[in-house]
Protein backbone atom coordinates (compact mmCIF):
# COMPACT_ATOMS: atom_id res chain seq x y z
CA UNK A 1 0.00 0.00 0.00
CA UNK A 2 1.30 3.13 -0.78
CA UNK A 3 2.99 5.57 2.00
CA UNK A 4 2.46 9.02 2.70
CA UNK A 5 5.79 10.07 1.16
CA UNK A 6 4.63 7.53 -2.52
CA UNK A 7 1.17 9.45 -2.63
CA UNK A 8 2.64 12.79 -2.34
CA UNK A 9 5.23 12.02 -4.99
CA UNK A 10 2.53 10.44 -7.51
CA UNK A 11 0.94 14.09 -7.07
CA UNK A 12 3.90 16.01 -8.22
CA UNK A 13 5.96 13.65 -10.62
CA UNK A 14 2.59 14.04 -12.34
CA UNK A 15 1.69 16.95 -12.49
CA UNK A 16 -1.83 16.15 -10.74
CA UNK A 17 -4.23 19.05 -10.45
CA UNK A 18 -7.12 18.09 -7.99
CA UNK A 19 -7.30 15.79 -4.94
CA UNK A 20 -10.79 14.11 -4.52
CA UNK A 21 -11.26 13.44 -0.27
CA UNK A 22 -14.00 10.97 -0.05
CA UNK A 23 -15.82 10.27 3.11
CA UNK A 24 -18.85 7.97 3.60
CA UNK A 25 -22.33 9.10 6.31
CA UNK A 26 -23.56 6.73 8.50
CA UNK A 27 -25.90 5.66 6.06
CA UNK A 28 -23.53 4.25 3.82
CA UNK A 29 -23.32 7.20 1.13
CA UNK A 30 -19.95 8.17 -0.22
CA UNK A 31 -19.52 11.83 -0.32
CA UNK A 32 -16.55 14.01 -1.94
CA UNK A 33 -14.99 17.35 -1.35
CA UNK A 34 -11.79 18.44 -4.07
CA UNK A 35 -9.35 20.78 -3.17
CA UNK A 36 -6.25 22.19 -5.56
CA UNK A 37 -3.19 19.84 -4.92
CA UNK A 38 -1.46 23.23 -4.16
CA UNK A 39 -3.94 23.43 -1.05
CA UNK A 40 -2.21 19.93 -0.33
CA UNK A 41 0.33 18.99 1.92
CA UNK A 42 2.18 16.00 3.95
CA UNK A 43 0.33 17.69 6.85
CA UNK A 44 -2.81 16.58 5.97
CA UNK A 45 -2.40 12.79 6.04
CA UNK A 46 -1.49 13.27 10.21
CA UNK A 47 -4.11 16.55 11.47
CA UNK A 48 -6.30 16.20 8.73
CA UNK A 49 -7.87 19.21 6.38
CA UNK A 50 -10.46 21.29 6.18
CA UNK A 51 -12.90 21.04 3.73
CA UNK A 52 -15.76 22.63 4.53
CA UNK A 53 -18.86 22.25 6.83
CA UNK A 54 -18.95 18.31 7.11
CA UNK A 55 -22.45 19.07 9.40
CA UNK A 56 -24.49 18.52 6.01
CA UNK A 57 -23.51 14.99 6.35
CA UNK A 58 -22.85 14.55 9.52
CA UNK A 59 -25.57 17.49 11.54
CA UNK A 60 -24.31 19.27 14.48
CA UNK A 61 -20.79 17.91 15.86
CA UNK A 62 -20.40 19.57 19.94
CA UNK A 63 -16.57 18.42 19.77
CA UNK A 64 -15.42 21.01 17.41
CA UNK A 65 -14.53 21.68 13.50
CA UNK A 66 -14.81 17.81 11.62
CA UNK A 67 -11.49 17.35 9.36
CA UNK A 68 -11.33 15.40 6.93
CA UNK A 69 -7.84 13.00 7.45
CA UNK A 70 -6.85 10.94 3.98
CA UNK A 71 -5.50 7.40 4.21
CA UNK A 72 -2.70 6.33 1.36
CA UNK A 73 -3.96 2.97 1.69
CA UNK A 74 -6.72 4.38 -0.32
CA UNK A 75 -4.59 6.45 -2.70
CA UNK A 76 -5.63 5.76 -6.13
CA UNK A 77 -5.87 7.66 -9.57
CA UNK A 78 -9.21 8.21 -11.22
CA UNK A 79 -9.23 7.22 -14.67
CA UNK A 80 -12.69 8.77 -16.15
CA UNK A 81 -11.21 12.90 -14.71
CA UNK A 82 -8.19 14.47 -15.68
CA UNK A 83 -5.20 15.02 -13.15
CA UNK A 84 -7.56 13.60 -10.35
CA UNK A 85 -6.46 11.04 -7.61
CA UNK A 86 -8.30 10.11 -4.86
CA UNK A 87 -8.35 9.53 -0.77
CA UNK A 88 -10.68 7.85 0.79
CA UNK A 89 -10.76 9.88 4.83
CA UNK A 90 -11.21 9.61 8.14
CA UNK A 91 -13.37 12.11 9.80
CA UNK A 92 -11.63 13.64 12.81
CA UNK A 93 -12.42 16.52 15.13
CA UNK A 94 -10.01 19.45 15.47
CA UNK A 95 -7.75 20.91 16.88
CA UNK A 96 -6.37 17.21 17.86
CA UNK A 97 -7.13 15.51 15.37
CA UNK A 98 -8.97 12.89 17.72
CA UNK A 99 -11.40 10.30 15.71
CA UNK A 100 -15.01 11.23 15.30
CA UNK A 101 -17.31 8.94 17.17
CA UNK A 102 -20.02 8.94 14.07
CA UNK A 103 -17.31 8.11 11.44
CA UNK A 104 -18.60 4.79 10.35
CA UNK A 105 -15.26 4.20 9.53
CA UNK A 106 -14.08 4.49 12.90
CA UNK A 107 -16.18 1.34 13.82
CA UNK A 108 -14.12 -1.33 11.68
CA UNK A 109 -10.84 0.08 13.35
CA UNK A 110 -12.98 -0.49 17.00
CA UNK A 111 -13.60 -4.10 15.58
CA UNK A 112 -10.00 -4.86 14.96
CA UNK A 113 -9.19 -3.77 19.14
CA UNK A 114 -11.49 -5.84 20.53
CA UNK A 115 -10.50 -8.51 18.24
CA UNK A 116 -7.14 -7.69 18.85
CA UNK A 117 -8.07 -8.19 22.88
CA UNK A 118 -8.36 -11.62 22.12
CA UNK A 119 -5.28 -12.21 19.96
CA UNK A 120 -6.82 -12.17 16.78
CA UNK A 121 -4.25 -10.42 14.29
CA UNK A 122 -6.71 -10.10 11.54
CA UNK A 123 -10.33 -10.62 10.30
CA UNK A 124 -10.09 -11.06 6.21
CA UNK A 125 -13.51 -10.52 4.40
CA UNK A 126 -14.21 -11.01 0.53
CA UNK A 127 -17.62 -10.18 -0.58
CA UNK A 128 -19.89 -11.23 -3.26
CA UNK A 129 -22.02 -8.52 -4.96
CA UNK A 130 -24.67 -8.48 -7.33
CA UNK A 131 -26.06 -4.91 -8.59
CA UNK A 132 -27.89 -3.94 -11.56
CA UNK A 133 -26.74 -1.69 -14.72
CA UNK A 134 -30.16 -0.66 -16.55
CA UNK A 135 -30.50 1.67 -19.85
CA UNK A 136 -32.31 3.98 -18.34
CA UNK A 137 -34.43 4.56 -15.68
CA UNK A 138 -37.38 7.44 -14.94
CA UNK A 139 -38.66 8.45 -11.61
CA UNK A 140 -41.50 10.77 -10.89
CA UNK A 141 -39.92 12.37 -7.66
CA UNK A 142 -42.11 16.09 -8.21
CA UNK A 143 -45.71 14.87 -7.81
CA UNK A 144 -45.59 11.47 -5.94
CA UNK A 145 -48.63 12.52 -4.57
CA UNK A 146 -50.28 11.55 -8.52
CA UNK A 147 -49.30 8.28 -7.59
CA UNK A 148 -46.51 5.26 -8.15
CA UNK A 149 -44.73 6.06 -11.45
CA UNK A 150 -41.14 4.89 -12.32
CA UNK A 151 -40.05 3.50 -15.73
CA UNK A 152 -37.11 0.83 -16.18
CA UNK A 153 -35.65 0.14 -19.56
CA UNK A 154 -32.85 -2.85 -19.79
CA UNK A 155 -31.99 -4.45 -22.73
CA UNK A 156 -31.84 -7.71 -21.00
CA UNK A 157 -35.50 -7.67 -19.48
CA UNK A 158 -38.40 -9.49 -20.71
CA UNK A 159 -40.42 -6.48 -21.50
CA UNK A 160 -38.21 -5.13 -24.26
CA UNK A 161 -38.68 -5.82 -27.59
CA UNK A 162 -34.77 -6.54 -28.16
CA UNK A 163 -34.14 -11.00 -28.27
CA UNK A 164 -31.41 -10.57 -25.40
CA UNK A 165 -34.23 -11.25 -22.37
CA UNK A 166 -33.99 -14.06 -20.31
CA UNK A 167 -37.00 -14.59 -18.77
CA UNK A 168 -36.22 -17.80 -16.13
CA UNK A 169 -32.52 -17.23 -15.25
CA UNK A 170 -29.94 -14.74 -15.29
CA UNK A 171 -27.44 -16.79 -13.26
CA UNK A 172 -23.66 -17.46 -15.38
CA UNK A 173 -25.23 -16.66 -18.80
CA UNK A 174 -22.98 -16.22 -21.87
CA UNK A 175 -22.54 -13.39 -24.53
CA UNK A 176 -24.45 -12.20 -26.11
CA UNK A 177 -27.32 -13.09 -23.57
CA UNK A 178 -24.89 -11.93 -21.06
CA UNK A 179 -24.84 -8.42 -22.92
CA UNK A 180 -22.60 -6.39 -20.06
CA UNK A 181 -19.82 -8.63 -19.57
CA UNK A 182 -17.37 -5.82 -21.14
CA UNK A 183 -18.69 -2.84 -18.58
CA UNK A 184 -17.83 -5.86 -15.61
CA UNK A 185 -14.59 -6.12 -17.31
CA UNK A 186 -13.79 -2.80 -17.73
CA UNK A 187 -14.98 -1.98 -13.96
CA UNK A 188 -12.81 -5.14 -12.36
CA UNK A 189 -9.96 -3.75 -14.43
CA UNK A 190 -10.30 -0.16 -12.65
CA UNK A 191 -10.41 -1.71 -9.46
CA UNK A 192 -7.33 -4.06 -9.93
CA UNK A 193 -4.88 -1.21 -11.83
CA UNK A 194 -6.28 2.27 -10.44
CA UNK A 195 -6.80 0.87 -6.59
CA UNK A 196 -5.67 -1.99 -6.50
CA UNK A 197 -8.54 -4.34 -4.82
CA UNK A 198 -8.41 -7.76 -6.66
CA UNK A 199 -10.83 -8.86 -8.29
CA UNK A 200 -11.62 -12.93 -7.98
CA UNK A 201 -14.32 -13.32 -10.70
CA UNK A 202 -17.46 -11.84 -12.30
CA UNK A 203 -20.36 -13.04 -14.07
CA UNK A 204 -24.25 -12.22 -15.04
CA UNK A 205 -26.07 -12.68 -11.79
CA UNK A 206 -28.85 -14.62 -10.66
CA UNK A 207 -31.69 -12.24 -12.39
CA UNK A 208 -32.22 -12.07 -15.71
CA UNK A 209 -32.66 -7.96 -16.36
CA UNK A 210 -28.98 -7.17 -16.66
CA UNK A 211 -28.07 -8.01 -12.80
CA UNK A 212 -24.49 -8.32 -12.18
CA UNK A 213 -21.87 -9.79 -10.11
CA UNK A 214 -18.51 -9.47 -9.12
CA UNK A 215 -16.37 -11.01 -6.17
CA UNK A 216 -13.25 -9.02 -4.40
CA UNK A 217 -10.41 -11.02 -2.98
CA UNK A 218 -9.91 -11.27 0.88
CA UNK A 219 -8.79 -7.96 1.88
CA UNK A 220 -8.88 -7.27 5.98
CA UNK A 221 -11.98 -5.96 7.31
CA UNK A 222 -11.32 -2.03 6.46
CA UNK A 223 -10.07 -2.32 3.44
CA UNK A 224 -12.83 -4.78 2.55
CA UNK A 225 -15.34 -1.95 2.95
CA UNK A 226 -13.03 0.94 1.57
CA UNK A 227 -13.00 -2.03 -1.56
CA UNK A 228 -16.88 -2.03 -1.94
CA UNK A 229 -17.25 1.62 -1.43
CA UNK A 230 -14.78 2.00 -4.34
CA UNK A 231 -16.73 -0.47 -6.52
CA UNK A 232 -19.88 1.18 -6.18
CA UNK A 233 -18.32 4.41 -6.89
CA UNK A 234 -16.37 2.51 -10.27
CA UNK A 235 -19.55 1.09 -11.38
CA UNK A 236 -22.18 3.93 -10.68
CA UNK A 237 -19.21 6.84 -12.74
CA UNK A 238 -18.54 4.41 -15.62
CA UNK A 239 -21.87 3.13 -16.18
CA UNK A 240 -23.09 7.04 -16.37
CA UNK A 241 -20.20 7.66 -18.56
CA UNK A 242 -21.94 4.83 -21.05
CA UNK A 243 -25.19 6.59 -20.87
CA UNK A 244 -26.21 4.07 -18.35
CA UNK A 245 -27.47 3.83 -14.82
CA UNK A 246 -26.63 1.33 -11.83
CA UNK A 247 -28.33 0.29 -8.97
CA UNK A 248 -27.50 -1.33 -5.75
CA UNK A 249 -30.69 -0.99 -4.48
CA UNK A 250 -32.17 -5.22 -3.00
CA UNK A 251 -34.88 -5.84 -5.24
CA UNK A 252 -35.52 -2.94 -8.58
CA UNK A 253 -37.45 -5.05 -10.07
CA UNK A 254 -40.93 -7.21 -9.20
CA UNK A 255 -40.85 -10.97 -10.38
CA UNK A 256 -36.96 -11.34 -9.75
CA UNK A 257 -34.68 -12.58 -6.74
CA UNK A 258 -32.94 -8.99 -6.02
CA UNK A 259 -29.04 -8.51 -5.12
CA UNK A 260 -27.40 -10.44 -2.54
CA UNK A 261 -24.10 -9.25 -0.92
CA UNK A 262 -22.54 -12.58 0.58
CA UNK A 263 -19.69 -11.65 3.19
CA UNK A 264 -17.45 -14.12 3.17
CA UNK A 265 -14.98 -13.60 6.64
CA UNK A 266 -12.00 -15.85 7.94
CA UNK A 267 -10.11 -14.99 11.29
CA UNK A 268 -6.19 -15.33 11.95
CA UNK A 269 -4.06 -15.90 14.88
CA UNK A 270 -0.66 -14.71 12.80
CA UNK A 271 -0.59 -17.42 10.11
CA UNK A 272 -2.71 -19.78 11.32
CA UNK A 273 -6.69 -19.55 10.39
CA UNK A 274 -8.82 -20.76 13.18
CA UNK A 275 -11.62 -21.88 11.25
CA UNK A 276 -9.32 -24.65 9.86
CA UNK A 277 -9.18 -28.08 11.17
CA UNK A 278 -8.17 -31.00 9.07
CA UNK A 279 -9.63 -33.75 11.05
CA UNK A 280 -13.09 -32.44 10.53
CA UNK A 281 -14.99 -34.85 8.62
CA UNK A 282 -18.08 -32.61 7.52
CA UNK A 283 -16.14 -29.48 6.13
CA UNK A 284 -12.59 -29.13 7.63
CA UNK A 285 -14.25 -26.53 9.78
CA UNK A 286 -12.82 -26.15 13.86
CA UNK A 287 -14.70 -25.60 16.77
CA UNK A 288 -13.71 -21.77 16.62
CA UNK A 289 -15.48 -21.99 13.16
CA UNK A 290 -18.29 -23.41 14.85
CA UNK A 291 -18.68 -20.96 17.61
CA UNK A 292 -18.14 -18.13 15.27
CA UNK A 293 -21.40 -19.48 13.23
CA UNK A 294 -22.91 -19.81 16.85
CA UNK A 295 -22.68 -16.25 17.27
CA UNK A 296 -23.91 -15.29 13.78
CA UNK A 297 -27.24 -17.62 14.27
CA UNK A 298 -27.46 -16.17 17.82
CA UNK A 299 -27.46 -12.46 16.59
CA UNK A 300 -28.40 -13.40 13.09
CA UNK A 301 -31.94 -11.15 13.64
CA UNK A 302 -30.01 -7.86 15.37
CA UNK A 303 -27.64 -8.17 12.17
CA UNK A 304 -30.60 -7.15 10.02
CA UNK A 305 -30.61 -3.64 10.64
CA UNK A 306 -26.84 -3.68 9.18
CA UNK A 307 -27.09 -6.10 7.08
CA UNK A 308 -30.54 -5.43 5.21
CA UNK A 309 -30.62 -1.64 6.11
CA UNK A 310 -33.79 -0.61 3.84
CA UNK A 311 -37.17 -1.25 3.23
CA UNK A 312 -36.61 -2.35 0.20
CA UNK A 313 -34.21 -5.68 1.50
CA UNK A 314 -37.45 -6.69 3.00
CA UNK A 315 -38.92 -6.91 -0.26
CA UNK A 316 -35.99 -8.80 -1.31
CA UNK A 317 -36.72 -11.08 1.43
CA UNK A 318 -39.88 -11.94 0.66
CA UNK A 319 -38.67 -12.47 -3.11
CA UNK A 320 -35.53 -14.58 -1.56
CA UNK A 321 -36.04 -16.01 1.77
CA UNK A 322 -33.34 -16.88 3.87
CA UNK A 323 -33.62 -18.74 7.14
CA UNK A 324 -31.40 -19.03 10.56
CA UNK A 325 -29.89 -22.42 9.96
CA UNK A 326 -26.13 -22.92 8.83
CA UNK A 327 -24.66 -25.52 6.21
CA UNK A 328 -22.03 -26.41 3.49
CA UNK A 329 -24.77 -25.79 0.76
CA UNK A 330 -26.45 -22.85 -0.54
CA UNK A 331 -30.08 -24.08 0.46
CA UNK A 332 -31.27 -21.36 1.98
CA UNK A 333 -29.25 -20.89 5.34
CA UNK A 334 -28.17 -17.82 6.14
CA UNK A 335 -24.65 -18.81 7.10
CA UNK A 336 -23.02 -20.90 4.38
CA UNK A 337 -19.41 -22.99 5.15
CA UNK A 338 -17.61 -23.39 1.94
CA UNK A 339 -16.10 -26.63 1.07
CA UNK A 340 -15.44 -26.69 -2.73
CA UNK A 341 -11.63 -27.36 -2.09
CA UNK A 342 -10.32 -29.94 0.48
CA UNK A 343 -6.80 -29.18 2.65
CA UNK A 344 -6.62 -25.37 2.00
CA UNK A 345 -6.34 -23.76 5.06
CA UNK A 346 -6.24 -20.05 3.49
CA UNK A 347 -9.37 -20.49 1.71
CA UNK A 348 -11.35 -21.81 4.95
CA UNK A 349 -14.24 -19.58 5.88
CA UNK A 350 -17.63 -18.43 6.94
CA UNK A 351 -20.54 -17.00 5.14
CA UNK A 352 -23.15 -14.95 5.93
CA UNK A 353 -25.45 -14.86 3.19
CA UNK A 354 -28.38 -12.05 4.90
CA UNK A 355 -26.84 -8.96 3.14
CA UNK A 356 -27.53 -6.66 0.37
CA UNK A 357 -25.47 -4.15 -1.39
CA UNK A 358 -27.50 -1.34 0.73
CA UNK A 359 -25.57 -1.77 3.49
CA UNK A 360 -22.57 0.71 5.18
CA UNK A 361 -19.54 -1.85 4.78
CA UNK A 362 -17.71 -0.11 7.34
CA UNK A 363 -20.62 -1.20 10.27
CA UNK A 364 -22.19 -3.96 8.52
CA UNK A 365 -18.72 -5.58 7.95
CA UNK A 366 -17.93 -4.76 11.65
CA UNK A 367 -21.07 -5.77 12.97
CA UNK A 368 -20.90 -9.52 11.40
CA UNK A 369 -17.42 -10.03 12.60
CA UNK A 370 -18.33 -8.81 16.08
CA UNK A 371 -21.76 -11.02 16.21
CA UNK A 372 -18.73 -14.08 15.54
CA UNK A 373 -16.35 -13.36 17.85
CA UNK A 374 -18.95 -12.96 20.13
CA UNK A 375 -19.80 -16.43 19.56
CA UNK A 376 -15.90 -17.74 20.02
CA UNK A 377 -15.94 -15.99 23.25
CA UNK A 378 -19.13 -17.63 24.75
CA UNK A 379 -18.93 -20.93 23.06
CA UNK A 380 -22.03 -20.73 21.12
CA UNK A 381 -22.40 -24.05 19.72
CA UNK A 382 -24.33 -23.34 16.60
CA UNK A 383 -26.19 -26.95 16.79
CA UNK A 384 -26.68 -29.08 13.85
CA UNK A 385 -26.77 -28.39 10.25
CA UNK A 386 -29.27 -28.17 7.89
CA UNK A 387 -27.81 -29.67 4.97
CA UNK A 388 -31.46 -30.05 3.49
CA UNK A 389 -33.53 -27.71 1.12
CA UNK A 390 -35.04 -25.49 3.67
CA UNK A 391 -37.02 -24.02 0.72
CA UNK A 392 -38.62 -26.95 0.49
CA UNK A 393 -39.69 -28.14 4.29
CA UNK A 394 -42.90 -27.52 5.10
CA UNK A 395 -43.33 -25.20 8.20
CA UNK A 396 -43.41 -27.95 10.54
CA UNK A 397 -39.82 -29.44 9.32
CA UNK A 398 -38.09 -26.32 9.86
CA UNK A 399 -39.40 -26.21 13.38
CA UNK A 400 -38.84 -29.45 14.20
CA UNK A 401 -35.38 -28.62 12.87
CA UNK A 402 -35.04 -25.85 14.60
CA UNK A 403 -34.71 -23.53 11.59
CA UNK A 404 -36.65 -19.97 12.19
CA UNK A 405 -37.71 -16.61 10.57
CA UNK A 406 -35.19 -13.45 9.75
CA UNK A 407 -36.89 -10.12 10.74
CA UNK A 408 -39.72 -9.31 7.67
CA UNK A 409 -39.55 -5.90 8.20
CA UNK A 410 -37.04 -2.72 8.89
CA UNK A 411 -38.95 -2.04 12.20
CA UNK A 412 -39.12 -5.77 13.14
CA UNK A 413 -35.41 -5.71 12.26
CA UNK A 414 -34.94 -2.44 14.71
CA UNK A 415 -36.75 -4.11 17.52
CA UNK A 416 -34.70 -7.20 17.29
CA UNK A 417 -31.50 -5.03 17.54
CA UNK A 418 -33.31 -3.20 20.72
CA UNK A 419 -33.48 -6.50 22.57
CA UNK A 420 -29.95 -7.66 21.32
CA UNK A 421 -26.88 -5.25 21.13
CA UNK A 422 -24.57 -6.23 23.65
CA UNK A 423 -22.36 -8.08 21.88
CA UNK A 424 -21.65 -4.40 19.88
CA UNK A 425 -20.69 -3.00 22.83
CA UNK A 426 -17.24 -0.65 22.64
CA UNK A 427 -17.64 -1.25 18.32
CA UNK A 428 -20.52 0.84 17.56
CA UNK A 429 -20.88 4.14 19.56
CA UNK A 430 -23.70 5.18 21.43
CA UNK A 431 -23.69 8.51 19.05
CA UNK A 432 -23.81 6.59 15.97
CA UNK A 433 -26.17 3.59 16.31
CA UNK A 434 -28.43 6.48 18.14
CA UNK A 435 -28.27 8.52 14.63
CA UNK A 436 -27.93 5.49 12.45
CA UNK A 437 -31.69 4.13 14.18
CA UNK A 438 -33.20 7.67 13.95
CA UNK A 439 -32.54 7.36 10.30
CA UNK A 440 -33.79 3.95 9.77
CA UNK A 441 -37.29 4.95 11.71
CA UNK A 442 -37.28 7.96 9.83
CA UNK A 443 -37.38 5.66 6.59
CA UNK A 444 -39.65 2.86 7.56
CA UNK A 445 -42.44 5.90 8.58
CA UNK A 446 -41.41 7.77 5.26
CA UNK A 447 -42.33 4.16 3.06
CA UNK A 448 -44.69 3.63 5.08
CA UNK A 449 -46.92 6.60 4.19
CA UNK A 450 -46.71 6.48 0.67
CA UNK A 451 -49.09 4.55 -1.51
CA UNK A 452 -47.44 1.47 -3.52
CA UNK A 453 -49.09 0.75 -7.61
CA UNK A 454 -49.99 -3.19 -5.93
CA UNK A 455 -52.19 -0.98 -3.64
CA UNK A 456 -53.67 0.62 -6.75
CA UNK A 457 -54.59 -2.50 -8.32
CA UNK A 458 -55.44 -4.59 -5.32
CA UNK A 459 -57.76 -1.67 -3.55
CA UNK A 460 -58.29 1.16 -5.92
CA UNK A 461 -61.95 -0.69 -6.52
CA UNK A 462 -62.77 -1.75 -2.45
């Protein structure tokens, strides 16, 4: 990763014009400032710059003046602006530079402490996600009062007239069915050669209107997130650039599964990764493994308001079910134990498969890995697995089975948290899950209020 000292001599040796400080709001939205790199100095990367009032994003801050402080890890030219580079930042609060508490940033470097507490050198994470690139799109947002009216137009879907649709199955189609697998290429390119986040694979995703998919290498837990902020940000510029539009919103379209974000996350002790054990007949997983998915079924509910932050997910949910059961198969659990390759230590891990691309990495990442470790540190045995298709049981399988509901709903999801935060404790601060919960009411009352076009056509004759 580059150094202070390698960042600032990118900036002169070429010439480079503006400096783009990226910051992300608790609710997962990256926001920008540029300054002149004349404005720019070593300075900056130790007491931080300022950049203007950061209380649009942030509201009132009692500490003092928020900085914004860049981190060369995140250095990284931007290929579609001329002389730009760019810094993803920590917010701090001057004079002292001291972190600020509602930096959702802050709370995968809290993570690392407490994991640290218990000798953990690092927590890897590689995600899955799927996200949608349409033609166009059209949204009445002046008179919603007139009633539901949006327009989607992708050359992939079943409703336009071009022969590309697919109407059962999007999932690993080829060209020319699979009509974007250039734009995928181009973006995994930017991410490997302008910021260097590898890129494992991408395909077509699961749903057939133009859904996509790509899959980051293990990266650890901060960088993970700083790696899907930056391919959000890759996909959404160069997808505009192509007269396009991008989505990472759960479910855009009715009829279809929605995007999945799958986080995959392995835990090291120095070299060694604890969810290995050889002598493990059902998927060379250890009992730290297994206590780690006890902790994930345990707080698998609270994880919803991180994990599936909107009220769309919950649509998604309904389209997709998942349920609170673990296995090596994707059948429906919502933690998933790889087991494709036998005797490979390094690629030994643990799935949870209940998020979306909606979510704030930085907390959502976080709050997974804490929900784990929580786990290893009470011995949660996660019982036994459900290797069958829970899709399939009938209700009185999956009880018998054990196997039970994920929250249906954002406020469902926000009560479960309200009854189950503990194991957050010293990770999330009190001033950012208070602000982060505000907004989430704030949303379910907003969606709540506004009248849906199945209403129309279900009621509209009572």
């Amino acid at each position: 990763m580059p150094t202070p000292e390698e960042a600032m001599e990118f900036i002169n040796v070429n010439n480079t014009k503006w400096i783009d400080l990226q910051f992300v709001d608790a609710s997962g939205r990256l926001n920008r400032t540029t300054i002149n790199s004349r404005e720019f100095s070593p300075a900056a990367f130790t007491s931080g710059i300022s950049c203007g009032n950061l209380q649009e994003a942030f509201g009132w801050s009692p500490d003092g003046e928020l900085l914004l402080r860049p981190d060369p890890d995140t250095f990284g030219r931007v290929p579609w602006e001329a002389n730009t580079v760019r810094f993803i930042c920590d917010v701090v609060v001057a004079p002292k530079a001291e972190r600020y508490l509602k930096d959702p940033r802050y709370v995968s470097e809290r993570l690392m402490v407490n994991a640290k507490a218990m000798g953990i050198s690092e927590v890897s994470v590689s995600t899955e996600m799927e996200f949608y690139i349409f033609d166009a799109v059209s949204i009445d947002k002046v008179s919603p009062g007139r009633g539901p009216n949006y327009l989607i137009d992708s050359r992939e879907a079943r409703w336009n007239p071009s022969p590309l649709w697919n109407a059962k199955n999007g999932a690993y189609l080829g060209q020319p069915f699979d009509s974007l697998y250039s734009a995928r290429t181009q973006v995994s390119e930017v991410l490997e050669d302008n910021f260097r986040y590898l890129v494992h694979s991408h395909f077509h995703g699961r749903s057939p209107s133009s859904q996509q998919c790509i899959t980051v290498r293990p990266n650890p837990l901060r960088t993970a997130a700083d790696a899907m902020m930056t391919a959000k940000h890759v996909v959404r510029n160069l997808a505009f650039i192509a007269n396009a539009t991008s989505t990472f919103m759960p479910l855009p379209i009715f009829g279809e599964r929605g995007s999945s974000l799958r986080v995959i996350q392995s835990v090291w002790k120095g070299d060694e990764n604890i969810f290995y054990d050889a002598t493990d007949n059902y998927a060379q997983l250890s009992q730290n493994g297994r206590y780690f998915i006890g902790g994930l079924l345990e707080h698998a509910s609270a994880l919803s308001i991180f994990a599936a932050p909107t009220t769309n997910s919950y649509k998604k949910t309904m389209a997709d079910p998942l349920y609170i059961a673990w296995s090596r198969r994707s059948n429906g659990s919502v933690v998933r134990v790889p087991f494709e390759r036998k005797n490979d230590k390094s690629d030994k891990s643990v799935v949870f498969m209940g998020a979306d691309p909606s979510v704030n990495p930085y907390i959502a990442y976080a709050a997974v890995a804490a929900a784990g470790l929580d786990g290893i540190k009470k011995k949660k045995d996660p019982g036994e697995s459900v290797d069958k298709d829970i899709h399939s049981m009938s209700g009185k399988e999956r009880k018998d089975a054990g196997v039970e509901y994920l929250p249906s709903s954002l406020l469902e999801a926000i009560s479960e948290l309200e009854t189950d935060n503990s194991f957050l404790k010293g990770i999330i601060s009190s001033e950012l899950l208070e602000d982060y919960l505000a907004r989430k009411m704030n949303e379910h009352t907003e969606q709540g209020m506004r009248t849906s076009a199945y209403e129309f056509e279900e009621y509209y004759n009572v």
